[in-house]
PDB file of N, CA and C in Angstrom:
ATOM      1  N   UNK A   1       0.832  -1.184   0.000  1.00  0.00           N
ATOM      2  CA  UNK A   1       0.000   0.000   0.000  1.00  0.00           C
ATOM      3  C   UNK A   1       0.876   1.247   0.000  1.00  0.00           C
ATOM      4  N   UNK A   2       0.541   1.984  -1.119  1.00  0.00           N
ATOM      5  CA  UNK A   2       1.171   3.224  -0.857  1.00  0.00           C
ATOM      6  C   UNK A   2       1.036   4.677   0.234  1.00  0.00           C
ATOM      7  N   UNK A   3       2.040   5.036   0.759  1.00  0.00           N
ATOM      8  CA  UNK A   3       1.676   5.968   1.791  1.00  0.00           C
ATOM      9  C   UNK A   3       2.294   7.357   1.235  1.00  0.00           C
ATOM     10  N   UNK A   4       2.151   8.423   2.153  1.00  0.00           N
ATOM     11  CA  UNK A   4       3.061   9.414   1.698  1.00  0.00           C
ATOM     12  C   UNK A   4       3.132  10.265   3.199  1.00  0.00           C
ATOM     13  N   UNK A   5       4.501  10.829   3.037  1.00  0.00           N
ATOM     14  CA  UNK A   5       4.693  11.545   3.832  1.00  0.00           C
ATOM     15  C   UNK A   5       5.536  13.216   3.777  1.00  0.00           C
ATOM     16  N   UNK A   6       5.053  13.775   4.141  1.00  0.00           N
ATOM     17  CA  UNK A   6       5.082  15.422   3.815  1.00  0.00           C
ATOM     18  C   UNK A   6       6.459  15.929   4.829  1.00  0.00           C
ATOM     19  N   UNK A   7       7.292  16.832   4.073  1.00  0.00           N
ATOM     20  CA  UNK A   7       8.057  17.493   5.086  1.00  0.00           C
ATOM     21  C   UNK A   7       7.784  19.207   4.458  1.00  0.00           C
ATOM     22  N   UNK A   8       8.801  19.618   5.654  1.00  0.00           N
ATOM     23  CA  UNK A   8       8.913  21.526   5.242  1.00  0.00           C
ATOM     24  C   UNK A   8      10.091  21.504   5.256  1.00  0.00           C
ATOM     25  N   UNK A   9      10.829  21.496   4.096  1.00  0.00           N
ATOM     26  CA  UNK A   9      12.222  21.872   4.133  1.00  0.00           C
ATOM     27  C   UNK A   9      12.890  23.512   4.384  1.00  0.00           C
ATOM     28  N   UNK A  10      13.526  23.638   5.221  1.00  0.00           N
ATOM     29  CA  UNK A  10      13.853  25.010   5.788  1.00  0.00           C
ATOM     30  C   UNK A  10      14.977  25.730   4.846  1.00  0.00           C
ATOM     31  N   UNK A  11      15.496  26.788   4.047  1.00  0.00           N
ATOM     32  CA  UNK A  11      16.275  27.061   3.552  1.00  0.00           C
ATOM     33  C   UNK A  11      16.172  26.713   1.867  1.00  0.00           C
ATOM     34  N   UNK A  12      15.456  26.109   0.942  1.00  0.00           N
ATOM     35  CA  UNK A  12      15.303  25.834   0.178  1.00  0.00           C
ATOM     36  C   UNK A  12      14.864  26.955  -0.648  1.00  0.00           C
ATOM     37  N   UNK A  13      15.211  27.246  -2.159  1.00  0.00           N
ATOM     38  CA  UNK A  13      14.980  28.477  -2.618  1.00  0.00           C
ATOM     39  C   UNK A  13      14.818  28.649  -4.318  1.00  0.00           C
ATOM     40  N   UNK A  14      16.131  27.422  -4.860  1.00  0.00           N
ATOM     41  CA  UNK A  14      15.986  27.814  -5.820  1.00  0.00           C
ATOM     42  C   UNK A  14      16.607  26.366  -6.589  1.00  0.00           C
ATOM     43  N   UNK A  15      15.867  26.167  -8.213  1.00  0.00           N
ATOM     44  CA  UNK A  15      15.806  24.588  -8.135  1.00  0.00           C
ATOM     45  C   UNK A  15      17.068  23.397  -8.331  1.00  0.00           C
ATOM     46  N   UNK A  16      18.358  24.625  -7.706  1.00  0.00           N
ATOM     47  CA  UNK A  16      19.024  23.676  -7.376  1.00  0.00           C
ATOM     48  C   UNK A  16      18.849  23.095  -5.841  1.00  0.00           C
ATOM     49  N   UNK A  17      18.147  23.406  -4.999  1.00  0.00           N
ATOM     50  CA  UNK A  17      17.834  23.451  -4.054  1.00  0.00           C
ATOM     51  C   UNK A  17      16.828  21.885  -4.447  1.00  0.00           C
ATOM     52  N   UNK A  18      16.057  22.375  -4.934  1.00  0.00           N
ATOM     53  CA  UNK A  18      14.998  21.442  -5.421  1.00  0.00           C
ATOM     54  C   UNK A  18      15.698  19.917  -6.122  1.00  0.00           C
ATOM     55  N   UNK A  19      16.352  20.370  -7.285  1.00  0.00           N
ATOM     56  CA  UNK A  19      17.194  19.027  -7.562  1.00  0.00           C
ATOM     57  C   UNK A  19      18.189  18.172  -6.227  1.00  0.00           C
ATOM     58  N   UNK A  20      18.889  19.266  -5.548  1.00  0.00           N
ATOM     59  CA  UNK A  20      19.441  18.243  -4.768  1.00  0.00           C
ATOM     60  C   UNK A  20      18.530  17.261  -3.476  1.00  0.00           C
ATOM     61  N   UNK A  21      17.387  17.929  -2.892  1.00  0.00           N
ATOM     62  CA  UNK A  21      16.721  17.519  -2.296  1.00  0.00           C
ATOM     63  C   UNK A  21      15.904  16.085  -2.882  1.00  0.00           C
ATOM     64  N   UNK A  22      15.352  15.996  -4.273  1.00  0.00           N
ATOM     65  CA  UNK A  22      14.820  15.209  -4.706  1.00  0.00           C
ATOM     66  C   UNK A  22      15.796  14.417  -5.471  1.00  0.00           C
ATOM     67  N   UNK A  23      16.670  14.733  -5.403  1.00  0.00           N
ATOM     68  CA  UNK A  23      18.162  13.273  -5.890  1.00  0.00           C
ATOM     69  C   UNK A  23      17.935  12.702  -4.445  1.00  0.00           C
ATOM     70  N   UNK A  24      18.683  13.043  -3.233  1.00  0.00           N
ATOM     71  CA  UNK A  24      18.832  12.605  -2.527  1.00  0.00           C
ATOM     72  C   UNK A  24      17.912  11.404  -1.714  1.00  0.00           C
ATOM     73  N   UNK A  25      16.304  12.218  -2.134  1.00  0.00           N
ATOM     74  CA  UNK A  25      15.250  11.161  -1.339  1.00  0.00           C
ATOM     75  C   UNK A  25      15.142  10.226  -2.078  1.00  0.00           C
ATOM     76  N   UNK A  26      15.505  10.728  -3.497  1.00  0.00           N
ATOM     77  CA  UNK A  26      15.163   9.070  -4.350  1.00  0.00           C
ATOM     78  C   UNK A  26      15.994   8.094  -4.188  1.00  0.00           C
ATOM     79  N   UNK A  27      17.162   8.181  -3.673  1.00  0.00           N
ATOM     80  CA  UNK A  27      18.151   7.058  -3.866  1.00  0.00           C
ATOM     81  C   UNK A  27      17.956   6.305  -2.209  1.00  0.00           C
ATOM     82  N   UNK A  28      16.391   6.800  -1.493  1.00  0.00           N
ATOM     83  CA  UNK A  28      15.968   6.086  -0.130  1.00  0.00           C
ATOM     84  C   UNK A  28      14.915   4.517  -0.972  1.00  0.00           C
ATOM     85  N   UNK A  29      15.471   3.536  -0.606  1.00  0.00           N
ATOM     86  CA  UNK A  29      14.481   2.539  -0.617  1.00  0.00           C
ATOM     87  C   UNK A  29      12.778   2.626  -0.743  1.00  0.00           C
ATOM     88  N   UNK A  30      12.042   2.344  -1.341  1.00  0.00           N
ATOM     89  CA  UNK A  30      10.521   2.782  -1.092  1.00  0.00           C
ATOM     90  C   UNK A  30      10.226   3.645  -1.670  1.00  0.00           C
ATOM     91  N   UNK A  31      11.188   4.635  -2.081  1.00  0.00           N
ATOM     92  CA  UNK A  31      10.262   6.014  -2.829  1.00  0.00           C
ATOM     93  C   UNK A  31       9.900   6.120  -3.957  1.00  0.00           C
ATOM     94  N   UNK A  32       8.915   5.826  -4.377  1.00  0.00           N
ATOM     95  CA  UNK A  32       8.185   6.195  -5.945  1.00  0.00           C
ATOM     96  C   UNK A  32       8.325   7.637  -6.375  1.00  0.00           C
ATOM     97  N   UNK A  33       7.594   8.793  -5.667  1.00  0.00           N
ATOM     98  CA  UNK A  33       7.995   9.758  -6.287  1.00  0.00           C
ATOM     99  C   UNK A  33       8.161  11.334  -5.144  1.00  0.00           C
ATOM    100  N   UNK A  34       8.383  12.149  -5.413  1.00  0.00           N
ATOM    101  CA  UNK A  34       9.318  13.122  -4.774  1.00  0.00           C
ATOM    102  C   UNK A  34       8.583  14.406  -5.617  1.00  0.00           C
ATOM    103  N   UNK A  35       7.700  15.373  -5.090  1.00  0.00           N
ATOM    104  CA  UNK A  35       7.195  16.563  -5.771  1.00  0.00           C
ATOM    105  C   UNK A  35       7.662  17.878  -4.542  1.00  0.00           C
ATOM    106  N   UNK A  36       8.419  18.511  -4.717  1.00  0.00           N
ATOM    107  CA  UNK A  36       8.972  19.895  -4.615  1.00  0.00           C
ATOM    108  C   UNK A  36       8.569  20.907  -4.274  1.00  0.00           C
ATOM    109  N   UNK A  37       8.091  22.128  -3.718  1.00  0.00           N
ATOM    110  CA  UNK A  37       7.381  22.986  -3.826  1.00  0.00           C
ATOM    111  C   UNK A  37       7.727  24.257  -3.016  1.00  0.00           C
ATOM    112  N   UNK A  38       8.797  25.006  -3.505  1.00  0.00           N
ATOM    113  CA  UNK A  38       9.631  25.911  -3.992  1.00  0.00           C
ATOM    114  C   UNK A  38       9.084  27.037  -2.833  1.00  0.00           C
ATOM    115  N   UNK A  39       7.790  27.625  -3.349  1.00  0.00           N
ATOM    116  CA  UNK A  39       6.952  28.096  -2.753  1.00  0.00           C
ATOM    117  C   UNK A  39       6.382  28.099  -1.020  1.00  0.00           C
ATOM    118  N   UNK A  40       6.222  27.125  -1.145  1.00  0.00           N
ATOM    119  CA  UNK A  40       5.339  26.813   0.561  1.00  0.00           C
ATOM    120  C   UNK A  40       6.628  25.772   1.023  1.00  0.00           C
ATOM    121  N   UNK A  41       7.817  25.592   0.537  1.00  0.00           N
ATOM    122  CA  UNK A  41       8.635  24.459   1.281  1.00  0.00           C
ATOM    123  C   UNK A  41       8.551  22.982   1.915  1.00  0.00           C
ATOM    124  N   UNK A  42       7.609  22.754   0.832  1.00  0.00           N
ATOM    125  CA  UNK A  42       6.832  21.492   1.063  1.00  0.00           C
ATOM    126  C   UNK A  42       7.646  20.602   0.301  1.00  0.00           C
ATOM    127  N   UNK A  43       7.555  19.403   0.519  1.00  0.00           N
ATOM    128  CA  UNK A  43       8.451  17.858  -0.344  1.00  0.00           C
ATOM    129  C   UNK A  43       7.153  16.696   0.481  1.00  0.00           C
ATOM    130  N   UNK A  44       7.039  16.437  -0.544  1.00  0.00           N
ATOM    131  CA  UNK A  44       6.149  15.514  -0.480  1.00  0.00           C
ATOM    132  C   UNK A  44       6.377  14.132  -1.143  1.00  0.00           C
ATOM    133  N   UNK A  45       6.666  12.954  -0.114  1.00  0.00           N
ATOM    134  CA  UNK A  45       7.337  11.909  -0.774  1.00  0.00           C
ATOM    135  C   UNK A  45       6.327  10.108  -0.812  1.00  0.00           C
ATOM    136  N   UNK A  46       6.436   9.952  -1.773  1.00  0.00           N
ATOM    137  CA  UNK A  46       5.375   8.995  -1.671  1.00  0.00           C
ATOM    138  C   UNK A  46       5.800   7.677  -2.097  1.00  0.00           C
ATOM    139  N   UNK A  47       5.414   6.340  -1.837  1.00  0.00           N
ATOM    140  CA  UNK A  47       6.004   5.081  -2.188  1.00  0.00           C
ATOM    141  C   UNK A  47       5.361   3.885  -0.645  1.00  0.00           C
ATOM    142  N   UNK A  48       6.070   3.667  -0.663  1.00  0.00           N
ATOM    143  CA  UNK A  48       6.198   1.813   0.158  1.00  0.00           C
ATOM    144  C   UNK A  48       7.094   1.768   1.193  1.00  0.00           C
ATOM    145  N   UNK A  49       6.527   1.442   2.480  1.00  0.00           N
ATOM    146  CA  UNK A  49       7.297   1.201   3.349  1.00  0.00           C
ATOM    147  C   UNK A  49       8.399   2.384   3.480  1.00  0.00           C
ATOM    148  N   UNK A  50       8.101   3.494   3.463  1.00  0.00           N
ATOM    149  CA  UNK A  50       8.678   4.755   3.255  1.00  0.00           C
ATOM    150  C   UNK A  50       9.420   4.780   5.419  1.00  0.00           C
ATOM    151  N   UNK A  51      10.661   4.978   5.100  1.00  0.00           N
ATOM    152  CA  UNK A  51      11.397   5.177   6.880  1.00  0.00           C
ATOM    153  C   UNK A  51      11.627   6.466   6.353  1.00  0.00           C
ATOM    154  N   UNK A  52      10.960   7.040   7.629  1.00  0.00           N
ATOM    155  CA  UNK A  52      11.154   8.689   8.334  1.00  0.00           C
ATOM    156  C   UNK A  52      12.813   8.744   8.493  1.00  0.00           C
ATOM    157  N   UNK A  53      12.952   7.961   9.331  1.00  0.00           N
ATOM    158  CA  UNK A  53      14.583   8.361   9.664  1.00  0.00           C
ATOM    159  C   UNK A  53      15.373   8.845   8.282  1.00  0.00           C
ATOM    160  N   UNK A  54      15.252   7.616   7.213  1.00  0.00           N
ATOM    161  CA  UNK A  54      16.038   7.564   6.481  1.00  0.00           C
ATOM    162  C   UNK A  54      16.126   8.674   5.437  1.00  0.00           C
ATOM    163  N   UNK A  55      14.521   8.927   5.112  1.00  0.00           N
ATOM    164  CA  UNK A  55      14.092  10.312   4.380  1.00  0.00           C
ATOM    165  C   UNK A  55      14.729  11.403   5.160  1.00  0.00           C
ATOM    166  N   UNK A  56      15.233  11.747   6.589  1.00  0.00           N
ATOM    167  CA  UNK A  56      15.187  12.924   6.860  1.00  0.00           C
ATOM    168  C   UNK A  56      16.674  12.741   6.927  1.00  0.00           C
ATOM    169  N   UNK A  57      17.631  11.766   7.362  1.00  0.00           N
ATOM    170  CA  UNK A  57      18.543  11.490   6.884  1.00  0.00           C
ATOM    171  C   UNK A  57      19.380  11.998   5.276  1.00  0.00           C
ATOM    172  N   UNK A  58      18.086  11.453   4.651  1.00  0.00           N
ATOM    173  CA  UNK A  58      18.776  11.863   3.103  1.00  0.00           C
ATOM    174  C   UNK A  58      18.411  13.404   2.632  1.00  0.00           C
ATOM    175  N   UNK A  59      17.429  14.163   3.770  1.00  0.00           N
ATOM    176  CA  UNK A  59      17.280  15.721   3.900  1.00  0.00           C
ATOM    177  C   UNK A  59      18.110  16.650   4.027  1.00  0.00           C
ATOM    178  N   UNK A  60      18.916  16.172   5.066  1.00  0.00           N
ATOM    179  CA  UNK A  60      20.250  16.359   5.662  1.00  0.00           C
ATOM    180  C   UNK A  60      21.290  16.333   4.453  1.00  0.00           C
ATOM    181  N   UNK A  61      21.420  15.151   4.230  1.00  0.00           N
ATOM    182  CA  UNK A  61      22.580  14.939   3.221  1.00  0.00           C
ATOM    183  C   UNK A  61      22.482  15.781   2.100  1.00  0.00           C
ATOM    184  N   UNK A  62      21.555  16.607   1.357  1.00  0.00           N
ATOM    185  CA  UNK A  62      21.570  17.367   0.834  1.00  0.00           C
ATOM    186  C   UNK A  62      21.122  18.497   0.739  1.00  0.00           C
ATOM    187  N   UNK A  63      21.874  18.566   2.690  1.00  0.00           N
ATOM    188  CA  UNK A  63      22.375  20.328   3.166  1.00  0.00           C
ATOM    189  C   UNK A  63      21.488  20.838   3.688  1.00  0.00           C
ATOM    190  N   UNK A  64      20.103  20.209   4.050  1.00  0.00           N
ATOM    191  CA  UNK A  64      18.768  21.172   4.468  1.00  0.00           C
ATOM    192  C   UNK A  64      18.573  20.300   5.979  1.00  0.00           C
ATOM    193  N   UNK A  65      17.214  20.886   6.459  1.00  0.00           N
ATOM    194  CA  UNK A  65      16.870  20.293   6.989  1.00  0.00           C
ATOM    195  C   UNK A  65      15.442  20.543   7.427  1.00  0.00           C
ATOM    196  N   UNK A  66      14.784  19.478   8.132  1.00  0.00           N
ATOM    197  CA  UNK A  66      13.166  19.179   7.657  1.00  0.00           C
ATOM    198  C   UNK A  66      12.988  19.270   8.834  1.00  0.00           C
ATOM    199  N   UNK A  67      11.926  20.427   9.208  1.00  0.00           N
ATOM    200  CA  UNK A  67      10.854  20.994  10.025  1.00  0.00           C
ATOM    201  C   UNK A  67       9.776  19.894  10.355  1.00  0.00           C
TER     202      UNK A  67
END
């Protein structure tokens, strides 16, 4: 069953911001897809058996971090 789970990425601005954030969550196990939102600082990640840790983990790794 697919789930999804929402973050607020803090510092995010411009779509390199955006590319590195959504490289990073995709290469997490489970994630189907990864939508961005520049605007309101939203990432919204959706897939299977989706781990929090690991998503916010891979938030981190590309330099931000999730509210």
């Amino acid at each position: 069953m697919s789930e999804t789970l929402k973050y607020t990425i803090l510092g995010m601005s411009c779509d390199h911001c955006k590319r590195a954030v959504t490289a990073e969550l995709s290469t997490v196990g489970g994630v189907e897809s990864v939508d961005v939102d520049l605007e309101t600082k939203l990432v919204v990640v959706q897939g299977e058996g989706l781990d929090d840790g690991a998503l916010r983990a891979a938030i981190v790794e590309a330099g931000y971090e999730a509210a």
